[in-house]
PDB file of N, CA and C in Angstrom:
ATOM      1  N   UNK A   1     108.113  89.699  75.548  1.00  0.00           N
ATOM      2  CA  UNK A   1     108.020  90.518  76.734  1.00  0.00           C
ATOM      3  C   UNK A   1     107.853  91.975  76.306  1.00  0.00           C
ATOM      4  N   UNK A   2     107.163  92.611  76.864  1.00  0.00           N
ATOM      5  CA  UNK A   2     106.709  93.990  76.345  1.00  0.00           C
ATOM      6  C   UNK A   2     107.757  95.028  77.176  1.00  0.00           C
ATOM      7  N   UNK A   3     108.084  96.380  76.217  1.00  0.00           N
ATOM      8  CA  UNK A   3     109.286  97.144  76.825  1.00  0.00           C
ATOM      9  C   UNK A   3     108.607  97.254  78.306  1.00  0.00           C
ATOM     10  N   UNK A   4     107.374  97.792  78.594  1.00  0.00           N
ATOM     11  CA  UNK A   4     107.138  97.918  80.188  1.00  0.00           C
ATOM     12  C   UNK A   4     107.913  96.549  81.482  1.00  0.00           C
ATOM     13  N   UNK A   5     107.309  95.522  80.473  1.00  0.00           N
ATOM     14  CA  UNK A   5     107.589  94.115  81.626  1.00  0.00           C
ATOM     15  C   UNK A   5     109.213  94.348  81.760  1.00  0.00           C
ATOM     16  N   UNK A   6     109.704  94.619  80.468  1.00  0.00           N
ATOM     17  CA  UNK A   6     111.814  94.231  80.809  1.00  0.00           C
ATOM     18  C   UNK A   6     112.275  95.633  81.626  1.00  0.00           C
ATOM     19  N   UNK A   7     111.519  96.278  81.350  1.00  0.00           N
ATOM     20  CA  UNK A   7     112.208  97.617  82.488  1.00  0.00           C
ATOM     21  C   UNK A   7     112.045  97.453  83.870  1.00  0.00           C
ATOM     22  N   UNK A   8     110.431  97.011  84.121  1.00  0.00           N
ATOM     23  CA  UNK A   8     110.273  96.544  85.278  1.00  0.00           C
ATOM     24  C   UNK A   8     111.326  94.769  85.945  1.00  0.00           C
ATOM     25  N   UNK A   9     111.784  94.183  85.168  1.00  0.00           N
ATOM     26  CA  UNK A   9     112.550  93.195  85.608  1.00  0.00           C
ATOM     27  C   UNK A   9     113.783  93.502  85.514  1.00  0.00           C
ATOM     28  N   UNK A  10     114.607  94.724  85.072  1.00  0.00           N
ATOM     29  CA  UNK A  10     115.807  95.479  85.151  1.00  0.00           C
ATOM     30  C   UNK A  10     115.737  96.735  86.284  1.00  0.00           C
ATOM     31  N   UNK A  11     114.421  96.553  86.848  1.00  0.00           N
ATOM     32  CA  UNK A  11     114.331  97.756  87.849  1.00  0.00           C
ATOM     33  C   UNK A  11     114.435  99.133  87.746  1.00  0.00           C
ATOM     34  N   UNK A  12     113.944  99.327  86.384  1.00  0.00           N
ATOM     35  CA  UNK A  12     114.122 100.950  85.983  1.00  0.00           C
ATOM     36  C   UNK A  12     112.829 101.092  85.245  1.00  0.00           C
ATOM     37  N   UNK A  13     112.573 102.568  85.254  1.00  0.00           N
ATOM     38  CA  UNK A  13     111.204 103.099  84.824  1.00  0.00           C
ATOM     39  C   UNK A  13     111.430 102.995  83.233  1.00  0.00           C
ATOM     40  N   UNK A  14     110.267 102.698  82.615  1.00  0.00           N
ATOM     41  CA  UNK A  14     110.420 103.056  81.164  1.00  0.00           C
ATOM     42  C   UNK A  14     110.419 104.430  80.863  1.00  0.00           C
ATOM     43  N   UNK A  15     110.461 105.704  81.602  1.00  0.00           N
ATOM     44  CA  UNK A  15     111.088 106.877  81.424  1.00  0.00           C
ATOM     45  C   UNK A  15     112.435 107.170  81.130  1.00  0.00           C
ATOM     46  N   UNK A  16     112.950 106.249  82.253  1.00  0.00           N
ATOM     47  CA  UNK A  16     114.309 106.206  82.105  1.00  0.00           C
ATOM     48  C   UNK A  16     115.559 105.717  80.962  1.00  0.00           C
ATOM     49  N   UNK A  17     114.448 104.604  80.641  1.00  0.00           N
ATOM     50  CA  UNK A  17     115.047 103.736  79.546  1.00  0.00           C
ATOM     51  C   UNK A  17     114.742 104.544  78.300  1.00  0.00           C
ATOM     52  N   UNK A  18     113.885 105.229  78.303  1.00  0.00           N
ATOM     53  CA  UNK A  18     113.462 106.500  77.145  1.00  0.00           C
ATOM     54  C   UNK A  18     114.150 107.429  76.656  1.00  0.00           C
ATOM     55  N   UNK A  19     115.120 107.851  78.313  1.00  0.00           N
ATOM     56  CA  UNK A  19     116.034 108.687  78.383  1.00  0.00           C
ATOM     57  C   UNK A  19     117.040 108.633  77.664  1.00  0.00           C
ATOM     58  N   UNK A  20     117.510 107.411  78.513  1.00  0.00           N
ATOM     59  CA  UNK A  20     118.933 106.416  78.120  1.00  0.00           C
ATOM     60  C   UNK A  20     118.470 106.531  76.198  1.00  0.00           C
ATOM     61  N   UNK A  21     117.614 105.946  75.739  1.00  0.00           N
ATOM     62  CA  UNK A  21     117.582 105.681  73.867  1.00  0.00           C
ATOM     63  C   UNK A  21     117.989 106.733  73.621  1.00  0.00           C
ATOM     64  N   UNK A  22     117.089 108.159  73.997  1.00  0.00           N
ATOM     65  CA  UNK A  22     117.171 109.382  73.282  1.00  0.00           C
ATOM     66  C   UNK A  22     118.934 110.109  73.092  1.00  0.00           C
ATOM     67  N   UNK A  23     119.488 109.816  74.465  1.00  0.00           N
ATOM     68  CA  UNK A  23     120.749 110.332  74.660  1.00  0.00           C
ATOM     69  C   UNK A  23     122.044 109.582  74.422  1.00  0.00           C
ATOM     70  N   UNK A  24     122.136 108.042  74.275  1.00  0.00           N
ATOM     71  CA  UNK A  24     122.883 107.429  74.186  1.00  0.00           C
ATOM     72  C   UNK A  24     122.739 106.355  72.890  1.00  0.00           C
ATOM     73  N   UNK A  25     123.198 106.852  71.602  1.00  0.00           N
ATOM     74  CA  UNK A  25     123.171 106.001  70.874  1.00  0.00           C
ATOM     75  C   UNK A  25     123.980 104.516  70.515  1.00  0.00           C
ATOM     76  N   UNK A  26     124.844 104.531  71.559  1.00  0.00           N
ATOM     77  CA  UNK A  26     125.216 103.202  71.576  1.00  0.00           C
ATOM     78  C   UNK A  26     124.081 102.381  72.573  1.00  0.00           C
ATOM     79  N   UNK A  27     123.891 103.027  73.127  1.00  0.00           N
ATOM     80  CA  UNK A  27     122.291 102.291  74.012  1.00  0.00           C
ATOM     81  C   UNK A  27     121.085 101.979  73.368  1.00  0.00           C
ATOM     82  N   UNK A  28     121.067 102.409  72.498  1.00  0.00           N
ATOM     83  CA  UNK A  28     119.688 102.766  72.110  1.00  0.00           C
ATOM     84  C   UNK A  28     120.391 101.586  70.448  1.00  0.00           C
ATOM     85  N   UNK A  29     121.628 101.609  70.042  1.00  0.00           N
ATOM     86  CA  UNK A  29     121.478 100.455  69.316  1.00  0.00           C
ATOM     87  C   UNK A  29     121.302  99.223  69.964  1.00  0.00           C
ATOM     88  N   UNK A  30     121.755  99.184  70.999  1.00  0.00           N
ATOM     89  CA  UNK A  30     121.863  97.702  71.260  1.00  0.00           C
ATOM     90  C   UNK A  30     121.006  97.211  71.836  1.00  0.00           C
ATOM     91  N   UNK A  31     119.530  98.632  72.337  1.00  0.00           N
ATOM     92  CA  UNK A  31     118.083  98.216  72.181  1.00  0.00           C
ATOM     93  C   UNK A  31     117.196  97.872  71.338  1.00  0.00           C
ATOM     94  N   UNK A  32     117.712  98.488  69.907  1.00  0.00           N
ATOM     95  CA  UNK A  32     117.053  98.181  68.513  1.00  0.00           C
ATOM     96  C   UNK A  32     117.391  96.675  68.751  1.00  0.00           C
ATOM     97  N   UNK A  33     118.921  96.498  68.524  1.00  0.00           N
ATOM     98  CA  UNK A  33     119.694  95.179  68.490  1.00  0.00           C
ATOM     99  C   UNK A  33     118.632  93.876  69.226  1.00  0.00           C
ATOM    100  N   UNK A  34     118.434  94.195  70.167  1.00  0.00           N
ATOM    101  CA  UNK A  34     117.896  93.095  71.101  1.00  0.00           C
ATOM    102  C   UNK A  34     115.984  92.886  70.131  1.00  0.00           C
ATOM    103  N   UNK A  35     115.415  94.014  69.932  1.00  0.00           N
ATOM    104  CA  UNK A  35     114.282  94.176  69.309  1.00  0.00           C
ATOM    105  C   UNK A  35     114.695  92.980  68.166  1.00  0.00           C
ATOM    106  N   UNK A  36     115.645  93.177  67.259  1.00  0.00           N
ATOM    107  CA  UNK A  36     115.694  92.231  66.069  1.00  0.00           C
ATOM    108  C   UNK A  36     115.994  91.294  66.491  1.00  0.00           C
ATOM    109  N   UNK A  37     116.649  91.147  67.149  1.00  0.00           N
ATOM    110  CA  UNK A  37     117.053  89.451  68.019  1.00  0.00           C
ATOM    111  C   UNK A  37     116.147  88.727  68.229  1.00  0.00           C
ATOM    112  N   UNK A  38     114.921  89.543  69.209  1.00  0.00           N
ATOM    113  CA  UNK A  38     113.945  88.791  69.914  1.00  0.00           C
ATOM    114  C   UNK A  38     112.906  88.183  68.769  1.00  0.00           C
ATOM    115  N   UNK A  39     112.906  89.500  67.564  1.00  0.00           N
ATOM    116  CA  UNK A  39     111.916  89.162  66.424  1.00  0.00           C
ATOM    117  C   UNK A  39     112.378  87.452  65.492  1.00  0.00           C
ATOM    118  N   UNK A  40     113.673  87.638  65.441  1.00  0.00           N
ATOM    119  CA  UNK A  40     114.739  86.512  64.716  1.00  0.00           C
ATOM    120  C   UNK A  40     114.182  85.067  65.507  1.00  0.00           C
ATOM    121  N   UNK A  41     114.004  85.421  66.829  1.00  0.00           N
ATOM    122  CA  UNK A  41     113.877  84.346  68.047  1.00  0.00           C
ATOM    123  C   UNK A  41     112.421  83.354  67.638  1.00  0.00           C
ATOM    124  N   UNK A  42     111.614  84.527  67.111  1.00  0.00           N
ATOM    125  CA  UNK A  42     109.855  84.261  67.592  1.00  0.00           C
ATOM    126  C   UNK A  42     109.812  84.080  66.120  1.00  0.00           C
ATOM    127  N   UNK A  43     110.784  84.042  64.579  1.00  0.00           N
ATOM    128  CA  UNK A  43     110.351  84.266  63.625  1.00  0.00           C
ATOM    129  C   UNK A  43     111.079  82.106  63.431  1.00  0.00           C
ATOM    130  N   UNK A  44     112.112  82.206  63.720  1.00  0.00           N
ATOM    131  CA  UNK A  44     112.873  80.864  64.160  1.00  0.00           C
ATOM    132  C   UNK A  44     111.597  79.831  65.167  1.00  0.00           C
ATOM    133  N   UNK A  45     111.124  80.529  65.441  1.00  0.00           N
ATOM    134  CA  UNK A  45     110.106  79.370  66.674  1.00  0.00           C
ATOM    135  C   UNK A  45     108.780  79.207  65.915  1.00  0.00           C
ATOM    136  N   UNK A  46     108.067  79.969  65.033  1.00  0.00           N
ATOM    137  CA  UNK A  46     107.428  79.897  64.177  1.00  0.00           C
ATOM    138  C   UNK A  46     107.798  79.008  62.740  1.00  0.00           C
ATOM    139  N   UNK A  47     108.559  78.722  62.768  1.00  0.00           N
ATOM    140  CA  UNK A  47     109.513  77.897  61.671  1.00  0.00           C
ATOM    141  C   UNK A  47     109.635  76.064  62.673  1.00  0.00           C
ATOM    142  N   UNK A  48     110.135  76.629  63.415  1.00  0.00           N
ATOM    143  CA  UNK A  48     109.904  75.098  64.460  1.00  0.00           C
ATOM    144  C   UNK A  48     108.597  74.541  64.343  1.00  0.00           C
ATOM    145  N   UNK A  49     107.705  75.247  64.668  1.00  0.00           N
ATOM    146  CA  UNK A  49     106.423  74.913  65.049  1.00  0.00           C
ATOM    147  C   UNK A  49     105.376  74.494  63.984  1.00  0.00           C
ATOM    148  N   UNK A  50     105.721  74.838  62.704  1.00  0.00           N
ATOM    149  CA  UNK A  50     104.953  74.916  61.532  1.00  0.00           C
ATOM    150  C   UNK A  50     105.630  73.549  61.282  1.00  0.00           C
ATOM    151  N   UNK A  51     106.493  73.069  61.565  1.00  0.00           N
ATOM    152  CA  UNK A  51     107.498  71.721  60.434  1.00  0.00           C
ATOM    153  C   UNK A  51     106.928  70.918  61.760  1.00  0.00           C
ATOM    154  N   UNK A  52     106.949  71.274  62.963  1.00  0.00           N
ATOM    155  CA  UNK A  52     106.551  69.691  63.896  1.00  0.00           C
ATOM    156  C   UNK A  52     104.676  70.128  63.164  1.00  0.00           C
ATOM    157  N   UNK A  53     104.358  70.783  62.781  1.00  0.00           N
ATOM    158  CA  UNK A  53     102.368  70.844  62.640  1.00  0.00           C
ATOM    159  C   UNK A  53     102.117  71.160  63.928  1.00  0.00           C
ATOM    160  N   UNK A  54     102.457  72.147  64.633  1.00  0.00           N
ATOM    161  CA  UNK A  54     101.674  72.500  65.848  1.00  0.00           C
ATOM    162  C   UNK A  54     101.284  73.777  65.715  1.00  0.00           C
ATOM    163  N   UNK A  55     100.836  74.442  66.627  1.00  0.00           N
ATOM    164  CA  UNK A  55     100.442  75.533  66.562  1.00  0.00           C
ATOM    165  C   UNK A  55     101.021  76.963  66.757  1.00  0.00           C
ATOM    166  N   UNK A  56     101.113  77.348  65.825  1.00  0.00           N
ATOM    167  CA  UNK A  56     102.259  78.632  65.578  1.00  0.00           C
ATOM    168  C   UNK A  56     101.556  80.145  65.436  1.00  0.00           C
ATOM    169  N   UNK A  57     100.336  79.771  66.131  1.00  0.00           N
ATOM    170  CA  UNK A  57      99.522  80.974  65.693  1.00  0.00           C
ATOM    171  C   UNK A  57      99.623  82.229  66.848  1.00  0.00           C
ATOM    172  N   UNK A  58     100.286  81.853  68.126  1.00  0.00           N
ATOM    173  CA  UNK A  58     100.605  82.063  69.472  1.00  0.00           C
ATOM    174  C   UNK A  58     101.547  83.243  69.104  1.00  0.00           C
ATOM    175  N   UNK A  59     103.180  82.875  68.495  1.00  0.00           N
ATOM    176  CA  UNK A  59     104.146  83.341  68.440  1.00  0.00           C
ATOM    177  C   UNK A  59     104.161  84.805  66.861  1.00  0.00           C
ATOM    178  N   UNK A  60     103.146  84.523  65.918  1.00  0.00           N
ATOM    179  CA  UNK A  60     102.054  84.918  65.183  1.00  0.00           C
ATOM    180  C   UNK A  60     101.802  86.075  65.191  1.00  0.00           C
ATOM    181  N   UNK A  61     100.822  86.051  66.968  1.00  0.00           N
ATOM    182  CA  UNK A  61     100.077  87.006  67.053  1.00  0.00           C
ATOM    183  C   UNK A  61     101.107  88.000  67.912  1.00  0.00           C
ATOM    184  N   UNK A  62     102.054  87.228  68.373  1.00  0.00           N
ATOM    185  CA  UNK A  62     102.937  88.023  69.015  1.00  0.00           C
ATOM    186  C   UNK A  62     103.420  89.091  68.449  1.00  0.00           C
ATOM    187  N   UNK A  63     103.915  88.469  67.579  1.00  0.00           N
ATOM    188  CA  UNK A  63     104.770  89.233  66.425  1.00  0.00           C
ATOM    189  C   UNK A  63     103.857  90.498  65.655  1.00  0.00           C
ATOM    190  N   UNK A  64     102.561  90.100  65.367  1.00  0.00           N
ATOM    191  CA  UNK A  64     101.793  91.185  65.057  1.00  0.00           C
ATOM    192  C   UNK A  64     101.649  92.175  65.699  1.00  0.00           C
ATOM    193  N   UNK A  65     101.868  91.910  67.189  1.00  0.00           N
ATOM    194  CA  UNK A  65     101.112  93.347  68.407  1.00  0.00           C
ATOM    195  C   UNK A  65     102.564  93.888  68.691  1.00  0.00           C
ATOM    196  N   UNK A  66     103.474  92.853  69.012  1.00  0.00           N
ATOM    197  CA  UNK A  66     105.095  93.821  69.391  1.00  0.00           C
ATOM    198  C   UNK A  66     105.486  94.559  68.316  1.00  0.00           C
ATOM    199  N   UNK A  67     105.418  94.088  67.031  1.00  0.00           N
ATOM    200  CA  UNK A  67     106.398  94.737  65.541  1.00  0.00           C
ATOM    201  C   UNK A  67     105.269  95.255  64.821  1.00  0.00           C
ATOM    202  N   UNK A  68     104.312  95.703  64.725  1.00  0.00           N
ATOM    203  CA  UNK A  68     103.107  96.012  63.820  1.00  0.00           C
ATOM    204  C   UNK A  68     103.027  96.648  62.982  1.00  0.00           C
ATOM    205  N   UNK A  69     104.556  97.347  62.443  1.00  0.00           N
ATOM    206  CA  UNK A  69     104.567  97.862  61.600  1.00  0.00           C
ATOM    207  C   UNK A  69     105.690  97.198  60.580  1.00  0.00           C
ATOM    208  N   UNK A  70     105.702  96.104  61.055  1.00  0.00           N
ATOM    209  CA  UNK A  70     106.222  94.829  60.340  1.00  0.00           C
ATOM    210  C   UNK A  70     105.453  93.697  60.074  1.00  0.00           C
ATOM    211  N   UNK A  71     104.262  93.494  60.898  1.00  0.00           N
ATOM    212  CA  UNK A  71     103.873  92.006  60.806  1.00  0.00           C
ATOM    213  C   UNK A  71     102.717  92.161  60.984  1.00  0.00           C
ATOM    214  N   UNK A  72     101.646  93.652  60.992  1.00  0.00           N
ATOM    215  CA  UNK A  72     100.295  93.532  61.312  1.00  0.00           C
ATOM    216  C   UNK A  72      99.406  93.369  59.931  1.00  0.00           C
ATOM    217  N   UNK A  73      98.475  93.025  59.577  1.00  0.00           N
ATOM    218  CA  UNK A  73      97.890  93.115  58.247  1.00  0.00           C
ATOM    219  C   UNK A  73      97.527  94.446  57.936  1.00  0.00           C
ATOM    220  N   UNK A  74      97.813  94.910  56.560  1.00  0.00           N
ATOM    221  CA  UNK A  74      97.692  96.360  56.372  1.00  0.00           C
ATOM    222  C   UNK A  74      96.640  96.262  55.382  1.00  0.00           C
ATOM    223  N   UNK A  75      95.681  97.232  56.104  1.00  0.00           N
ATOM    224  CA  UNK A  75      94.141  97.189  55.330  1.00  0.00           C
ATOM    225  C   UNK A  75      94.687  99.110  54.715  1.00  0.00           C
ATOM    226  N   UNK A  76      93.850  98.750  53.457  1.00  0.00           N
ATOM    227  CA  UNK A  76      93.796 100.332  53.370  1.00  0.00           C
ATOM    228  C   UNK A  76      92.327 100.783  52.855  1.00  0.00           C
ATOM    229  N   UNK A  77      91.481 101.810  53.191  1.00  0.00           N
ATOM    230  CA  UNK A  77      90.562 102.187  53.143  1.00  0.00           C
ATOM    231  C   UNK A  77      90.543 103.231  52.152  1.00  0.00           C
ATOM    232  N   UNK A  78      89.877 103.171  51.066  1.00  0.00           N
ATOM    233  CA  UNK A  78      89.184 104.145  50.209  1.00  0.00           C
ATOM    234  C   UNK A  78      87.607 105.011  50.721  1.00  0.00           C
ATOM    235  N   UNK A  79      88.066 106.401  51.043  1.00  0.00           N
ATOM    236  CA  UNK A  79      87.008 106.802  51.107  1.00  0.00           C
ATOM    237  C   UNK A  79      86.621 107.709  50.257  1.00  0.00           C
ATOM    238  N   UNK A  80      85.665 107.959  49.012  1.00  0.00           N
ATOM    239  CA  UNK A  80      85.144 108.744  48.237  1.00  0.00           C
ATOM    240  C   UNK A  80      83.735 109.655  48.600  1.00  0.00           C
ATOM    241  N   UNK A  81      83.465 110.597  48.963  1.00  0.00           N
ATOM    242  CA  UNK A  81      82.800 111.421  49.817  1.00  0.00           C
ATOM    243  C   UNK A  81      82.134 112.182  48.637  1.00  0.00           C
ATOM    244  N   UNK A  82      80.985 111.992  48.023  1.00  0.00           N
ATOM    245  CA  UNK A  82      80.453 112.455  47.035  1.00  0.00           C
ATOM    246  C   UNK A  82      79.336 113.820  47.465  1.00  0.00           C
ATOM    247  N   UNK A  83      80.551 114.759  47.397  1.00  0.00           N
ATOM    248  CA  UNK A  83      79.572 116.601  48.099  1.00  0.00           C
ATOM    249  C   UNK A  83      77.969 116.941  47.120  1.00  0.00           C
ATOM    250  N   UNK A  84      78.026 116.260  46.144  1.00  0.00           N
ATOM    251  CA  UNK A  84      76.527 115.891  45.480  1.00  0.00           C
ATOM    252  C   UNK A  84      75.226 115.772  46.166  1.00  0.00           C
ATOM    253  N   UNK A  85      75.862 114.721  46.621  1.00  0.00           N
ATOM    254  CA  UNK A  85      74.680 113.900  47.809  1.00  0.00           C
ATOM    255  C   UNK A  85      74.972 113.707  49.097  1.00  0.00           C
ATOM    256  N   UNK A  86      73.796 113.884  49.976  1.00  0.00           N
ATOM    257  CA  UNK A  86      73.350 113.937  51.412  1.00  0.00           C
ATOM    258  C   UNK A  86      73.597 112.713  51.890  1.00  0.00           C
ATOM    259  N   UNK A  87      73.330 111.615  50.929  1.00  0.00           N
ATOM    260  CA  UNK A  87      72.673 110.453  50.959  1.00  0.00           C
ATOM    261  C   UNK A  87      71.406 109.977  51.159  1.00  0.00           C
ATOM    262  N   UNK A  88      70.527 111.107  50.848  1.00  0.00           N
ATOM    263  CA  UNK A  88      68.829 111.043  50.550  1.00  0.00           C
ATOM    264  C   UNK A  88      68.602 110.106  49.679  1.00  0.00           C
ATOM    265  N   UNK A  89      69.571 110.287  48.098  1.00  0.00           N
ATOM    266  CA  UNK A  89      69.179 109.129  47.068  1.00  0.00           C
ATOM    267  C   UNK A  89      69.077 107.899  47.613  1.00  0.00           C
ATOM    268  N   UNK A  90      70.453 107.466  48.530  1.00  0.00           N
ATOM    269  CA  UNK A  90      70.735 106.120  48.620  1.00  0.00           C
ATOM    270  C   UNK A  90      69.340 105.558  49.783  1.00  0.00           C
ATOM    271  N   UNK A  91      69.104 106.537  50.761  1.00  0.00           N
ATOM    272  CA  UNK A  91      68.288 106.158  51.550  1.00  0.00           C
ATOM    273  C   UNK A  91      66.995 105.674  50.971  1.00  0.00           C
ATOM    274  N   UNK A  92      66.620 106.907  50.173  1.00  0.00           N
ATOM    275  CA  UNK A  92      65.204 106.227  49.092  1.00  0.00           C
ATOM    276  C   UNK A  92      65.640 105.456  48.373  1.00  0.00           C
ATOM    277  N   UNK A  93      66.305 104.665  47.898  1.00  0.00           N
ATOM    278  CA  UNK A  93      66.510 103.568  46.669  1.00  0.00           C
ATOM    279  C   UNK A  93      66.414 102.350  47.830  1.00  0.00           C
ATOM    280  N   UNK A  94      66.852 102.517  48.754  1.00  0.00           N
ATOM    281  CA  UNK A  94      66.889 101.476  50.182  1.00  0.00           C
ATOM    282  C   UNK A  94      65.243 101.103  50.559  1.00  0.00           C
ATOM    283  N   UNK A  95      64.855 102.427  50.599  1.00  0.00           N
ATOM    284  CA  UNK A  95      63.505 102.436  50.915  1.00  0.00           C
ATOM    285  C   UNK A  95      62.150 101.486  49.681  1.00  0.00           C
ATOM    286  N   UNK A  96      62.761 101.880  48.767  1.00  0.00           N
ATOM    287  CA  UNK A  96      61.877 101.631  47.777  1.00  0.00           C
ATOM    288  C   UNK A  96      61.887 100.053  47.480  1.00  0.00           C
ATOM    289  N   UNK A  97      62.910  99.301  47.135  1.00  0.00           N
ATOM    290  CA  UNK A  97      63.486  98.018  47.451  1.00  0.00           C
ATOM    291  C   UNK A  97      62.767  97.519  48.636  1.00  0.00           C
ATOM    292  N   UNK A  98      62.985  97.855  49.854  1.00  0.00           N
ATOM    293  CA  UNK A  98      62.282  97.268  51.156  1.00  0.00           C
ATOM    294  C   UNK A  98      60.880  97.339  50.269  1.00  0.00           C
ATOM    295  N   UNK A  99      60.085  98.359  50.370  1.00  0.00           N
ATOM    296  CA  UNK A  99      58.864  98.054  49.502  1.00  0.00           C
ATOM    297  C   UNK A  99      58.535  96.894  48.641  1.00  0.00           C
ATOM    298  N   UNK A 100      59.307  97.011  47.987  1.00  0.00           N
ATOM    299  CA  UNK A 100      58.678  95.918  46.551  1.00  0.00           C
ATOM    300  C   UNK A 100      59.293  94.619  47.483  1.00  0.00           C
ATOM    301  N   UNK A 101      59.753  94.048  47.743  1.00  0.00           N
ATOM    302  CA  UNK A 101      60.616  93.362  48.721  1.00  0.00           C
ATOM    303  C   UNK A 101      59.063  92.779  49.290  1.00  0.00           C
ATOM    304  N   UNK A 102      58.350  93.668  50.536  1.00  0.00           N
ATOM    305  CA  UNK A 102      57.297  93.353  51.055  1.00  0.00           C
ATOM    306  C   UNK A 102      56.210  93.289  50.711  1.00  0.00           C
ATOM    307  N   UNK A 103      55.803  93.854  49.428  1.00  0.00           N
ATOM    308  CA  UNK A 103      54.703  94.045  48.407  1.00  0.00           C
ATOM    309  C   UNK A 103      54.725  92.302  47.902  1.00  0.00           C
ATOM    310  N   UNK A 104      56.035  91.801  47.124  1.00  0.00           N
ATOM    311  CA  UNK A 104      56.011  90.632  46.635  1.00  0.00           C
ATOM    312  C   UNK A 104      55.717  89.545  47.583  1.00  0.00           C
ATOM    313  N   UNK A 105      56.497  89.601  49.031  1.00  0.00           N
ATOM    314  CA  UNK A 105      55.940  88.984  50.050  1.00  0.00           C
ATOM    315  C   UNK A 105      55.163  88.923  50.245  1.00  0.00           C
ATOM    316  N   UNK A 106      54.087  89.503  50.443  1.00  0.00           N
ATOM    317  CA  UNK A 106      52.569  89.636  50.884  1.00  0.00           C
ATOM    318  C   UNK A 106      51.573  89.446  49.598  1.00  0.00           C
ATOM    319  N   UNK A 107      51.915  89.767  48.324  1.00  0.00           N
ATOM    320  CA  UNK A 107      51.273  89.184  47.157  1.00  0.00           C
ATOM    321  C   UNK A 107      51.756  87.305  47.470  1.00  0.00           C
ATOM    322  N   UNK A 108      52.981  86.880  47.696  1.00  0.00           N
ATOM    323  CA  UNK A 108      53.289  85.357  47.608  1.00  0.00           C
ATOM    324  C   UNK A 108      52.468  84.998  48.533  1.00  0.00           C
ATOM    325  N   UNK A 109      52.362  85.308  49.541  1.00  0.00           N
ATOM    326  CA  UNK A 109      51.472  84.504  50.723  1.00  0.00           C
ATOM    327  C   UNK A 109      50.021  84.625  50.392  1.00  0.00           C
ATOM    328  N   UNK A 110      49.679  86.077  49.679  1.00  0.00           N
ATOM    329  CA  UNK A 110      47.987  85.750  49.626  1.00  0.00           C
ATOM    330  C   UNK A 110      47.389  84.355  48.681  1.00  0.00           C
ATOM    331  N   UNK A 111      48.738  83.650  48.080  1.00  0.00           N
ATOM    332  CA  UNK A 111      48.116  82.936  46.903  1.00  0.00           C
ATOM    333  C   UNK A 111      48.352  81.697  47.173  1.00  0.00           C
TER     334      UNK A 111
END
């Protein structure tokens, strides 16, 4: 259940409940608290589901979008930005390739 849906079924704004974390740290543990609970819940039901062979990919994806900085796949990107080049070289080396590419094509078919 997403924090919006449980505020709305406790009848309070998620402003409020924002409030309540920021100012009340016994509140705001026993909101973490419930967070690890629910994760324990869906990590336990994923464990069920894998030993009967059913499909556990549900509770999965859950876990990826609620905790994502626990359970999302972490890609990391290298970017090397070479102030050398425009990327004119790479475009003509692209270019030149397509050439011979269609040159050999059209030599294979004339024969």
């Amino acid at each position: 259940m997403s924090y919006d849906a449980a505020c709305s079924l406790a009848n309070l704004s998620r402003s409020t409940v924002e409030k309540w974390r920021q100012n009340d740290e016994e509140f705001n543990a026993e909101f973490e608290a419930a967070i690890d609970y629910a994760e324990a819940v869906m990590i336990k039901e994923i464990k069920r589901l894998g030993n009967e062979k059913s499909d556990w990919r549900a509770i999965a994806w859950l876990l990826e979008r609620r905790l994502p900085e626990r359970w999302s796949l972490k890609r990391e990107v290298d970017m090397t930005i070479d102030k050398k080049s425009d990327g004119t070289d790479l475009v003509a080396s692209m270019i030149q390739q397509a050439s011979e590419e269609f040159l050999k094509a059209e030599s294979d078919s004339e024969e």
